[in-house]
C-alpha atoms as a PDB file:
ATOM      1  CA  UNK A   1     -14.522 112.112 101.609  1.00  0.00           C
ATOM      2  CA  UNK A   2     -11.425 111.882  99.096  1.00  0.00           C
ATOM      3  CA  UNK A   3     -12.478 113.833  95.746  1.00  0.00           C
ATOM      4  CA  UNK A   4     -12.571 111.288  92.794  1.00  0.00           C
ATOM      5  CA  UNK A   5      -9.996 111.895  89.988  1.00  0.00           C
ATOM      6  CA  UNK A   6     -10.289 110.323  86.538  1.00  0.00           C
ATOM      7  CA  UNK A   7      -7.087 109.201  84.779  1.00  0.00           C
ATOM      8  CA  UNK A   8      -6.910 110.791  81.747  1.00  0.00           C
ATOM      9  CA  UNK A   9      -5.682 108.421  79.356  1.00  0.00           C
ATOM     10  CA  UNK A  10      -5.467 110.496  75.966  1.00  0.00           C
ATOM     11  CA  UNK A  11      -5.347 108.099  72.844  1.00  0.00           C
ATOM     12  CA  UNK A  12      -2.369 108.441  70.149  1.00  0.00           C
ATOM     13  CA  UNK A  13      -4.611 107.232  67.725  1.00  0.00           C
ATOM     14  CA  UNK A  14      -5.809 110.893  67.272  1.00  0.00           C
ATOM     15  CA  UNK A  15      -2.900 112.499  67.750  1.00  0.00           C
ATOM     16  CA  UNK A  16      -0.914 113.632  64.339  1.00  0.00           C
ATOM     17  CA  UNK A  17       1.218 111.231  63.286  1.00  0.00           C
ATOM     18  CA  UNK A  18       3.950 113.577  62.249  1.00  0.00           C
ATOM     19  CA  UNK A  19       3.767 115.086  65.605  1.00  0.00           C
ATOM     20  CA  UNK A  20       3.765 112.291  68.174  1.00  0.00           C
ATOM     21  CA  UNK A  21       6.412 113.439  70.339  1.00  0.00           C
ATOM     22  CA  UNK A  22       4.765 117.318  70.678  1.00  0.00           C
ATOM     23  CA  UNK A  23       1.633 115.941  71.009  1.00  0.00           C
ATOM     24  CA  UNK A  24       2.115 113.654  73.616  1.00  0.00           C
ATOM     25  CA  UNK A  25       4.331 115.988  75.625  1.00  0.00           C
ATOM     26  CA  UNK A  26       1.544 118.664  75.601  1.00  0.00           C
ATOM     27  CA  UNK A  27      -0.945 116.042  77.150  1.00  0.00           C
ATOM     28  CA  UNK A  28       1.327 115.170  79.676  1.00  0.00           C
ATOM     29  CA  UNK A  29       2.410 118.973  80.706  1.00  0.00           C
ATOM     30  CA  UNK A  30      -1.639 118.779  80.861  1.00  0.00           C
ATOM     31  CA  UNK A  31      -2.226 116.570  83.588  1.00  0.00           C
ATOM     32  CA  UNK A  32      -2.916 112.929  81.461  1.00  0.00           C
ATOM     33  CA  UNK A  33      -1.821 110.135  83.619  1.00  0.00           C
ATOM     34  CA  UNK A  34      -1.906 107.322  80.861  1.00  0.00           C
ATOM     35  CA  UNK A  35      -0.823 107.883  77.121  1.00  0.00           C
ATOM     36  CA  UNK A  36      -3.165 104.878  75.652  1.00  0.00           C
ATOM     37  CA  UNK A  37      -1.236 103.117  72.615  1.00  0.00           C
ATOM     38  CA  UNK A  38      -3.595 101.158  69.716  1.00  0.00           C
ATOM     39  CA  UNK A  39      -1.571  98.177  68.383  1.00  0.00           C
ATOM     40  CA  UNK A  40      -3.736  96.746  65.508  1.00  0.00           C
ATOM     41  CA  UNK A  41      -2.687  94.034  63.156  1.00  0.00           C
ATOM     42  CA  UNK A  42      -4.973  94.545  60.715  1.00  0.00           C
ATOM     43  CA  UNK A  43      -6.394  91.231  61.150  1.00  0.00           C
ATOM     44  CA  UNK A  44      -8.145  91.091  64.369  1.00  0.00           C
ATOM     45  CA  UNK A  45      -9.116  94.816  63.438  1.00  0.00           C
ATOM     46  CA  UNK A  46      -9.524  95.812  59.785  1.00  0.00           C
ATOM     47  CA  UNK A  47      -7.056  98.957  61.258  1.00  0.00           C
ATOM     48  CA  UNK A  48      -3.145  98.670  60.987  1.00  0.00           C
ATOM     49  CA  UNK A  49      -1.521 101.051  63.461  1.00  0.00           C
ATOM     50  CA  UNK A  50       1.751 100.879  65.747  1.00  0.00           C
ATOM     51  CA  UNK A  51       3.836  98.033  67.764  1.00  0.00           C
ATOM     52  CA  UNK A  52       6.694  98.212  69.889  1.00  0.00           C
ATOM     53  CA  UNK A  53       8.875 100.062  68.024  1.00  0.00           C
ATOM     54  CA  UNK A  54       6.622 103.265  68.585  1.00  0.00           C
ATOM     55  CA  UNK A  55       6.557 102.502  71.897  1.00  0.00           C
ATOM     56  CA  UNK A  56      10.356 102.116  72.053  1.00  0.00           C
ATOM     57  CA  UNK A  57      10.525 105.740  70.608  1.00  0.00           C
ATOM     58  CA  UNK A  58       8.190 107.408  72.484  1.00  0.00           C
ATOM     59  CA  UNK A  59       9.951 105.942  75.869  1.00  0.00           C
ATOM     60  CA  UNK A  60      12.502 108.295  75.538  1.00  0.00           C
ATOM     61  CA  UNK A  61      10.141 111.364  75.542  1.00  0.00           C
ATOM     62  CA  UNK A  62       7.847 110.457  78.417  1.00  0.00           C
ATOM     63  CA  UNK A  63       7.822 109.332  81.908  1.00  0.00           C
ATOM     64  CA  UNK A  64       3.405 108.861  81.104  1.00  0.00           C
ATOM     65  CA  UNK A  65       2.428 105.104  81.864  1.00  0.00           C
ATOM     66  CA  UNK A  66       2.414 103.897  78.691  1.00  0.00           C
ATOM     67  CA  UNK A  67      -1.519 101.835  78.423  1.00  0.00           C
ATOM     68  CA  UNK A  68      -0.851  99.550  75.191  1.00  0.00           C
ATOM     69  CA  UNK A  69      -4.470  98.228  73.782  1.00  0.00           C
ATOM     70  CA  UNK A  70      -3.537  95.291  71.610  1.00  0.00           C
ATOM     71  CA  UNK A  71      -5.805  94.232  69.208  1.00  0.00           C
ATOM     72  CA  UNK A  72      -4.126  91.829  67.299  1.00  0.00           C
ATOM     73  CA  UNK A  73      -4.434  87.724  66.801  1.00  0.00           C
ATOM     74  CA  UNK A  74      -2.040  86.187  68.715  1.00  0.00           C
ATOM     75  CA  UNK A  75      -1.100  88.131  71.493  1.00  0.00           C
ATOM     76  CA  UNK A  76       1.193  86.490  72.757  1.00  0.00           C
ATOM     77  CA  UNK A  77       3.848  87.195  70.094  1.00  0.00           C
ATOM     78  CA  UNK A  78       4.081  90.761  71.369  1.00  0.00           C
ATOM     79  CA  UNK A  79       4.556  90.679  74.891  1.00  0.00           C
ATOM     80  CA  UNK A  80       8.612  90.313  74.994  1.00  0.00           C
ATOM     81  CA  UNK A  81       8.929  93.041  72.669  1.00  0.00           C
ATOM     82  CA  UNK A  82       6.497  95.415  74.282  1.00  0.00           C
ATOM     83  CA  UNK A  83       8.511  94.885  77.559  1.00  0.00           C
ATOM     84  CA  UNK A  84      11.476  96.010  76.342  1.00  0.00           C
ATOM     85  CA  UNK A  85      10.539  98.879  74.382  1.00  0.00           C
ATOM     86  CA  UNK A  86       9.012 100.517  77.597  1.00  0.00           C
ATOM     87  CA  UNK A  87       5.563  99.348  78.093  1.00  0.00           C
ATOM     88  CA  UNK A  88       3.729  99.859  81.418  1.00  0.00           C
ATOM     89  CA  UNK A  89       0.278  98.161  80.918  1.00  0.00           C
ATOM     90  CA  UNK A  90      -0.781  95.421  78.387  1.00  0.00           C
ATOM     91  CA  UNK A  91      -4.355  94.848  77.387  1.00  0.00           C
ATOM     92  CA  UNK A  92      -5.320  91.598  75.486  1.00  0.00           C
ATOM     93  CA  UNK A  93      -8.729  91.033  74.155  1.00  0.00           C
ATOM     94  CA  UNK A  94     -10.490  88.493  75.482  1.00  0.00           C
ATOM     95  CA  UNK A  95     -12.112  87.095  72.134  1.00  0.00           C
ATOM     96  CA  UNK A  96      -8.551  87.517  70.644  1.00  0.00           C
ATOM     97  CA  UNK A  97      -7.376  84.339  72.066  1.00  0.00           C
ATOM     98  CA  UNK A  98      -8.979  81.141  73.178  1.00  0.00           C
ATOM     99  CA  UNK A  99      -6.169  81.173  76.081  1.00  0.00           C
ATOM    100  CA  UNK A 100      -6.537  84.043  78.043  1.00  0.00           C
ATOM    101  CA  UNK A 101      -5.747  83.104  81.215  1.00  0.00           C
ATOM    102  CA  UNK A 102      -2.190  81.693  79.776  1.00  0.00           C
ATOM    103  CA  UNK A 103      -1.481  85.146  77.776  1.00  0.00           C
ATOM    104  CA  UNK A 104      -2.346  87.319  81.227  1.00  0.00           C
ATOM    105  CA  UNK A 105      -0.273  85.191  83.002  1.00  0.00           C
ATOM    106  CA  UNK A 106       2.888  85.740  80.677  1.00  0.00           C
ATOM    107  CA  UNK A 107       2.070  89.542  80.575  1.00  0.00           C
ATOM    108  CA  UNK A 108       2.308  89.395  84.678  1.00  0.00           C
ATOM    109  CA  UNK A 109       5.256  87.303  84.796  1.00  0.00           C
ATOM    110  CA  UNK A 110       7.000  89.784  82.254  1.00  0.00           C
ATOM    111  CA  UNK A 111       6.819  92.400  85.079  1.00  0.00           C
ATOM    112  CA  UNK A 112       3.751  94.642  83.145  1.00  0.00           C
ATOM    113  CA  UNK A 113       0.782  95.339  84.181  1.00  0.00           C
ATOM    114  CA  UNK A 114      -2.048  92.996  82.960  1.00  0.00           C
ATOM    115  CA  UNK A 115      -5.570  94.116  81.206  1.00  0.00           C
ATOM    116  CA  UNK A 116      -8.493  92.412  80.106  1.00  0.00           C
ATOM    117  CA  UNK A 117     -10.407  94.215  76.975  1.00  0.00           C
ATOM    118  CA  UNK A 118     -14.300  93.080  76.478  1.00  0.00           C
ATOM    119  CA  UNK A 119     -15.887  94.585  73.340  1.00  0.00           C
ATOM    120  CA  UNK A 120     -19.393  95.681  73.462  1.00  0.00           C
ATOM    121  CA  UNK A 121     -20.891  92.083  72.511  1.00  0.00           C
ATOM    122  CA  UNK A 122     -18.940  90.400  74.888  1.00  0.00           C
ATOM    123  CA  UNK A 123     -20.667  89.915  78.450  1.00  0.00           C
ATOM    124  CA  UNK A 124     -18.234  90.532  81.389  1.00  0.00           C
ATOM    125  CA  UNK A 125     -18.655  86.989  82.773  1.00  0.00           C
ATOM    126  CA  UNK A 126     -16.970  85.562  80.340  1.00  0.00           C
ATOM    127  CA  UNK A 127     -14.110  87.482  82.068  1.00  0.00           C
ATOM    128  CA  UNK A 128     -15.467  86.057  85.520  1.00  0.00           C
ATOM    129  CA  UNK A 129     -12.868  83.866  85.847  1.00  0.00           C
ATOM    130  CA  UNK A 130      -9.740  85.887  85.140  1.00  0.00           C
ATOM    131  CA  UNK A 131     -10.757  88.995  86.925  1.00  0.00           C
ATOM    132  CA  UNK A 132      -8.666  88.309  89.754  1.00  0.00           C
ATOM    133  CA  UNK A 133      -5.450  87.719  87.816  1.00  0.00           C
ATOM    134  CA  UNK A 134      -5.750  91.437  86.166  1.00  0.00           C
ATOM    135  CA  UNK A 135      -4.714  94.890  86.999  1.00  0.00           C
ATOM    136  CA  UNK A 136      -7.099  96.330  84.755  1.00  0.00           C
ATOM    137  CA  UNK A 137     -10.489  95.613  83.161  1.00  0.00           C
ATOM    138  CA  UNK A 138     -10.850  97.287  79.330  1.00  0.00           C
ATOM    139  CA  UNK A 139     -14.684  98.139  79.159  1.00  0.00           C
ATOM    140  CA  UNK A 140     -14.753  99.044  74.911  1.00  0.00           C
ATOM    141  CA  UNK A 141     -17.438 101.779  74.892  1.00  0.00           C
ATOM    142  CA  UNK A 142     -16.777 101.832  70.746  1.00  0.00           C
ATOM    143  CA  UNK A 143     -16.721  98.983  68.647  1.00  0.00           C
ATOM    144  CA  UNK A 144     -12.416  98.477  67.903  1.00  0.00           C
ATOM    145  CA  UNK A 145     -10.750  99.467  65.228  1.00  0.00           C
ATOM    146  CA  UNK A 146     -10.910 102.914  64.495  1.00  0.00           C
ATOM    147  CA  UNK A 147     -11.249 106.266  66.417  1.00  0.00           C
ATOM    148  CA  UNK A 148     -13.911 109.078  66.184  1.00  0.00           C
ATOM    149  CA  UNK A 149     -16.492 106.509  66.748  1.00  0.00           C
ATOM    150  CA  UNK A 150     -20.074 107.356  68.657  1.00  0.00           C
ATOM    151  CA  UNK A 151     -20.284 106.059  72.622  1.00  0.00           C
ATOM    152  CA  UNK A 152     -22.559 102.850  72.826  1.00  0.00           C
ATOM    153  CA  UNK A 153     -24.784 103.841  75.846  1.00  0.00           C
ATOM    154  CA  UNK A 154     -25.714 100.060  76.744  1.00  0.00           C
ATOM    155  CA  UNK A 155     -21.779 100.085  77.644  1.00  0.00           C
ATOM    156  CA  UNK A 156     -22.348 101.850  80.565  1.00  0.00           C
ATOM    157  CA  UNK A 157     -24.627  99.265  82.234  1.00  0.00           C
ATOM    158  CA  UNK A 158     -20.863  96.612  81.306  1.00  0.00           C
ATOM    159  CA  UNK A 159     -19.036  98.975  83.792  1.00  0.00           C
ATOM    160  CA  UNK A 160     -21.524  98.766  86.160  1.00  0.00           C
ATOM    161  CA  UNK A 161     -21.544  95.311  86.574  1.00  0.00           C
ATOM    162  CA  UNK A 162     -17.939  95.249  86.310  1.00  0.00           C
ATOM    163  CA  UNK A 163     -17.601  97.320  89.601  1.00  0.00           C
ATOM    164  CA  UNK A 164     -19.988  95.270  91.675  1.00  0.00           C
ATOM    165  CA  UNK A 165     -18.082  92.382  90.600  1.00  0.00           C
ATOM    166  CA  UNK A 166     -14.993  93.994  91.583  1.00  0.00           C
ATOM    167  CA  UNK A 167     -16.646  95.063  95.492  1.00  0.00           C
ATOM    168  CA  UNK A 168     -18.419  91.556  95.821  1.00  0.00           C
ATOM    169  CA  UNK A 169     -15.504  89.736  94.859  1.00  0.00           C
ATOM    170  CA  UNK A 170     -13.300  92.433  97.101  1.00  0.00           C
ATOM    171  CA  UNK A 171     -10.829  92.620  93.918  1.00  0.00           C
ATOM    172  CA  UNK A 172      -8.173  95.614  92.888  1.00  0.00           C
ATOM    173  CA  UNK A 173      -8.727  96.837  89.303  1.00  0.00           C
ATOM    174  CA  UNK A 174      -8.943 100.131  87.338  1.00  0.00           C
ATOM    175  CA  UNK A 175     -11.622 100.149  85.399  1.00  0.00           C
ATOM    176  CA  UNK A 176     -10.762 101.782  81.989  1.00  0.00           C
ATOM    177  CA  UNK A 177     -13.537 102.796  79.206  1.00  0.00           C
ATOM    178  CA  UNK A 178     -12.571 103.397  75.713  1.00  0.00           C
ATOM    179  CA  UNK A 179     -14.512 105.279  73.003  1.00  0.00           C
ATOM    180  CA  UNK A 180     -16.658 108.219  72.484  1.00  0.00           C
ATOM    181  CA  UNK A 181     -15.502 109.277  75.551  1.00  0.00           C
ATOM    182  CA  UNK A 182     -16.326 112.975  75.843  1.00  0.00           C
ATOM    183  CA  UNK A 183     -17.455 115.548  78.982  1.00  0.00           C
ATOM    184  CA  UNK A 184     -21.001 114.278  78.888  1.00  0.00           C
ATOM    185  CA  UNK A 185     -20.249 110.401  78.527  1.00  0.00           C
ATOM    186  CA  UNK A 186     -17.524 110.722  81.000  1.00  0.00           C
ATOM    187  CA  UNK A 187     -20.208 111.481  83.876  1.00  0.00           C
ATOM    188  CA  UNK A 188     -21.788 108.390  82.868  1.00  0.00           C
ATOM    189  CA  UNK A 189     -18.810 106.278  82.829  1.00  0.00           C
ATOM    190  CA  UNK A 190     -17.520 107.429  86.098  1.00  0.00           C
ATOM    191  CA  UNK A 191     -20.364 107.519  87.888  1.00  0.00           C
ATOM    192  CA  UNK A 192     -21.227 103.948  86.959  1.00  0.00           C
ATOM    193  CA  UNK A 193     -17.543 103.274  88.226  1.00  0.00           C
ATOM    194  CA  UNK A 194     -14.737 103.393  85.400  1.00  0.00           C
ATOM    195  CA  UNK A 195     -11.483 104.770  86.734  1.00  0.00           C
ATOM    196  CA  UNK A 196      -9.637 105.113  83.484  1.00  0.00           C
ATOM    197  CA  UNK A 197     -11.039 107.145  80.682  1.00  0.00           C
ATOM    198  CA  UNK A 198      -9.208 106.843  77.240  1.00  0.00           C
ATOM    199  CA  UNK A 199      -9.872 109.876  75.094  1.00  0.00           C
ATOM    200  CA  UNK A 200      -8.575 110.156  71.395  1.00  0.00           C
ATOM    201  CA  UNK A 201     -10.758 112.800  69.340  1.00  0.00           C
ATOM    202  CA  UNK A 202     -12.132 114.796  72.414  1.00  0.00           C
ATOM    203  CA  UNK A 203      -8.259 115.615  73.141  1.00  0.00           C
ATOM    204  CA  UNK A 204      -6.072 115.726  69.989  1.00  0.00           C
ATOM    205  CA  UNK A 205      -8.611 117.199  67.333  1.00  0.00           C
ATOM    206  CA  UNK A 206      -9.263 120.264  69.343  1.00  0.00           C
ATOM    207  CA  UNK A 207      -7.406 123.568  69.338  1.00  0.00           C
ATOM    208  CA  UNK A 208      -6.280 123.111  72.721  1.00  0.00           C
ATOM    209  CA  UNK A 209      -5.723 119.417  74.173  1.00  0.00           C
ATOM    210  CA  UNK A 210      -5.084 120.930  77.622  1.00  0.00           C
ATOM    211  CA  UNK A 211      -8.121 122.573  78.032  1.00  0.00           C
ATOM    212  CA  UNK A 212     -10.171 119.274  76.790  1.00  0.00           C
ATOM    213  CA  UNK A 213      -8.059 117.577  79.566  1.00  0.00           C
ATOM    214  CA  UNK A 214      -9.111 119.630  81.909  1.00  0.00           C
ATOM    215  CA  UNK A 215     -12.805 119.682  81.068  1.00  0.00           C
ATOM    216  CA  UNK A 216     -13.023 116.228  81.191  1.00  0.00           C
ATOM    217  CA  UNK A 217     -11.175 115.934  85.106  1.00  0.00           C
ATOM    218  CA  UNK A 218     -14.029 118.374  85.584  1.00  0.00           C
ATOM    219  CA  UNK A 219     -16.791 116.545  84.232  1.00  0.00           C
ATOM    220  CA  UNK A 220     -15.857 113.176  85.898  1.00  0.00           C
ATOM    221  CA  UNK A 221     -15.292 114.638  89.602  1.00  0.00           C
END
């Protein structure tokens, strides 16, 4: 049987600001597949972070698939511009805009990659119907807006259901969690199916970000 790897998908939310480039070149020396990227508006989170022009700098530096998380009103506004500063993956909230199916659509026809993101109060069958148009399904294990926050154990039961879906429905997603994620939650999330594991705090607030890397490929296997 194939051994399971996690994607490590280390958040720059945690990472020093002053520091971006070193930090995000010692995650990916470390083995992190995905360098997650928290766009906040500071309207559809109280939180005001980065946009494209991050991402445009950061390009340079990395050859990581850049996973941008908006969380932002009006997604759509964002999607040219995170195309051409380098972008890999775009996630768009599904309570952040009453058409979600148009805004996926756009992000696929941009040539990126396509996510769905369902916070904790949102069931996943309100994403029923777009689950075939994505490449990824967003599972927040945190409520969004900040990092550091404590995993919400009913989450895990959300990933779950969201990988039955995905075998029932014979569908090709990764299924990324986000928040809290730690080497204790990440056996929960990956044995109830996630595929993607964003870590912020775990990873940049310890001595040594390569080690926590490493501990959590461990845990999740």
């Amino acid at each position: 049987m194939e051994e399971f790897n996690m994607k490590i998908a280390p958040s720059i939310l945690s990472a020093d600001f002053a520091n971006l480039k070193d930090d995000v070149s010692v995650v990916e020396q470390a083995g992190a597949e995905y360098l997650h990227i928290d766009i906040m508006d500071g309207h559809f989170v109280d939180n005001l972070t980065f946009g494209a022009n991050v991402v445009k700098a950061l390009r340079k530096h990395s050859k990581l698939v850049f996973d941008c998380h908006m969380m932002v009103d009006e997604p759509e506004k964002y999607i040219t511009d995170l195309k051409q500063a380098g972008a890999d993956i775009v996630g768009v909230h599904l309570e952040a805009t009453p058409h979600i199916h148009r805004v996926l659509s756009q992000i696929k026809a941009s040539g990126l990659k396509a996510e769905v993101v369902l916070n904790p109060g949102t069931p996943v069958m309100a994403a029923a119907e777009i689950l075939s148009l994505v490449d990824q399904v967003l599972i927040m294990t945190v409520d969004p807006g900040f990092g550091g926050q404590a995993f919400i154990p009913e989450t895990v039961a959300k990933v779950a259901e969201v990988a039955a879906y995905k075998k029932e429905h014979g569908l090709d997603f990764e299924i990324e969690v986000d928040g809290g994620i730690n080497a204790e939650t990440i056996k929960e999330v990956a044995c109830a199916g996630a595929t993607v594991a964003v870590a912020g705090s775990y990873v940049f607030n310890a001595k040594d970000p390569a080690m926590q890397i490493a501990a959590l490929k461990e845990a999740a296997k």
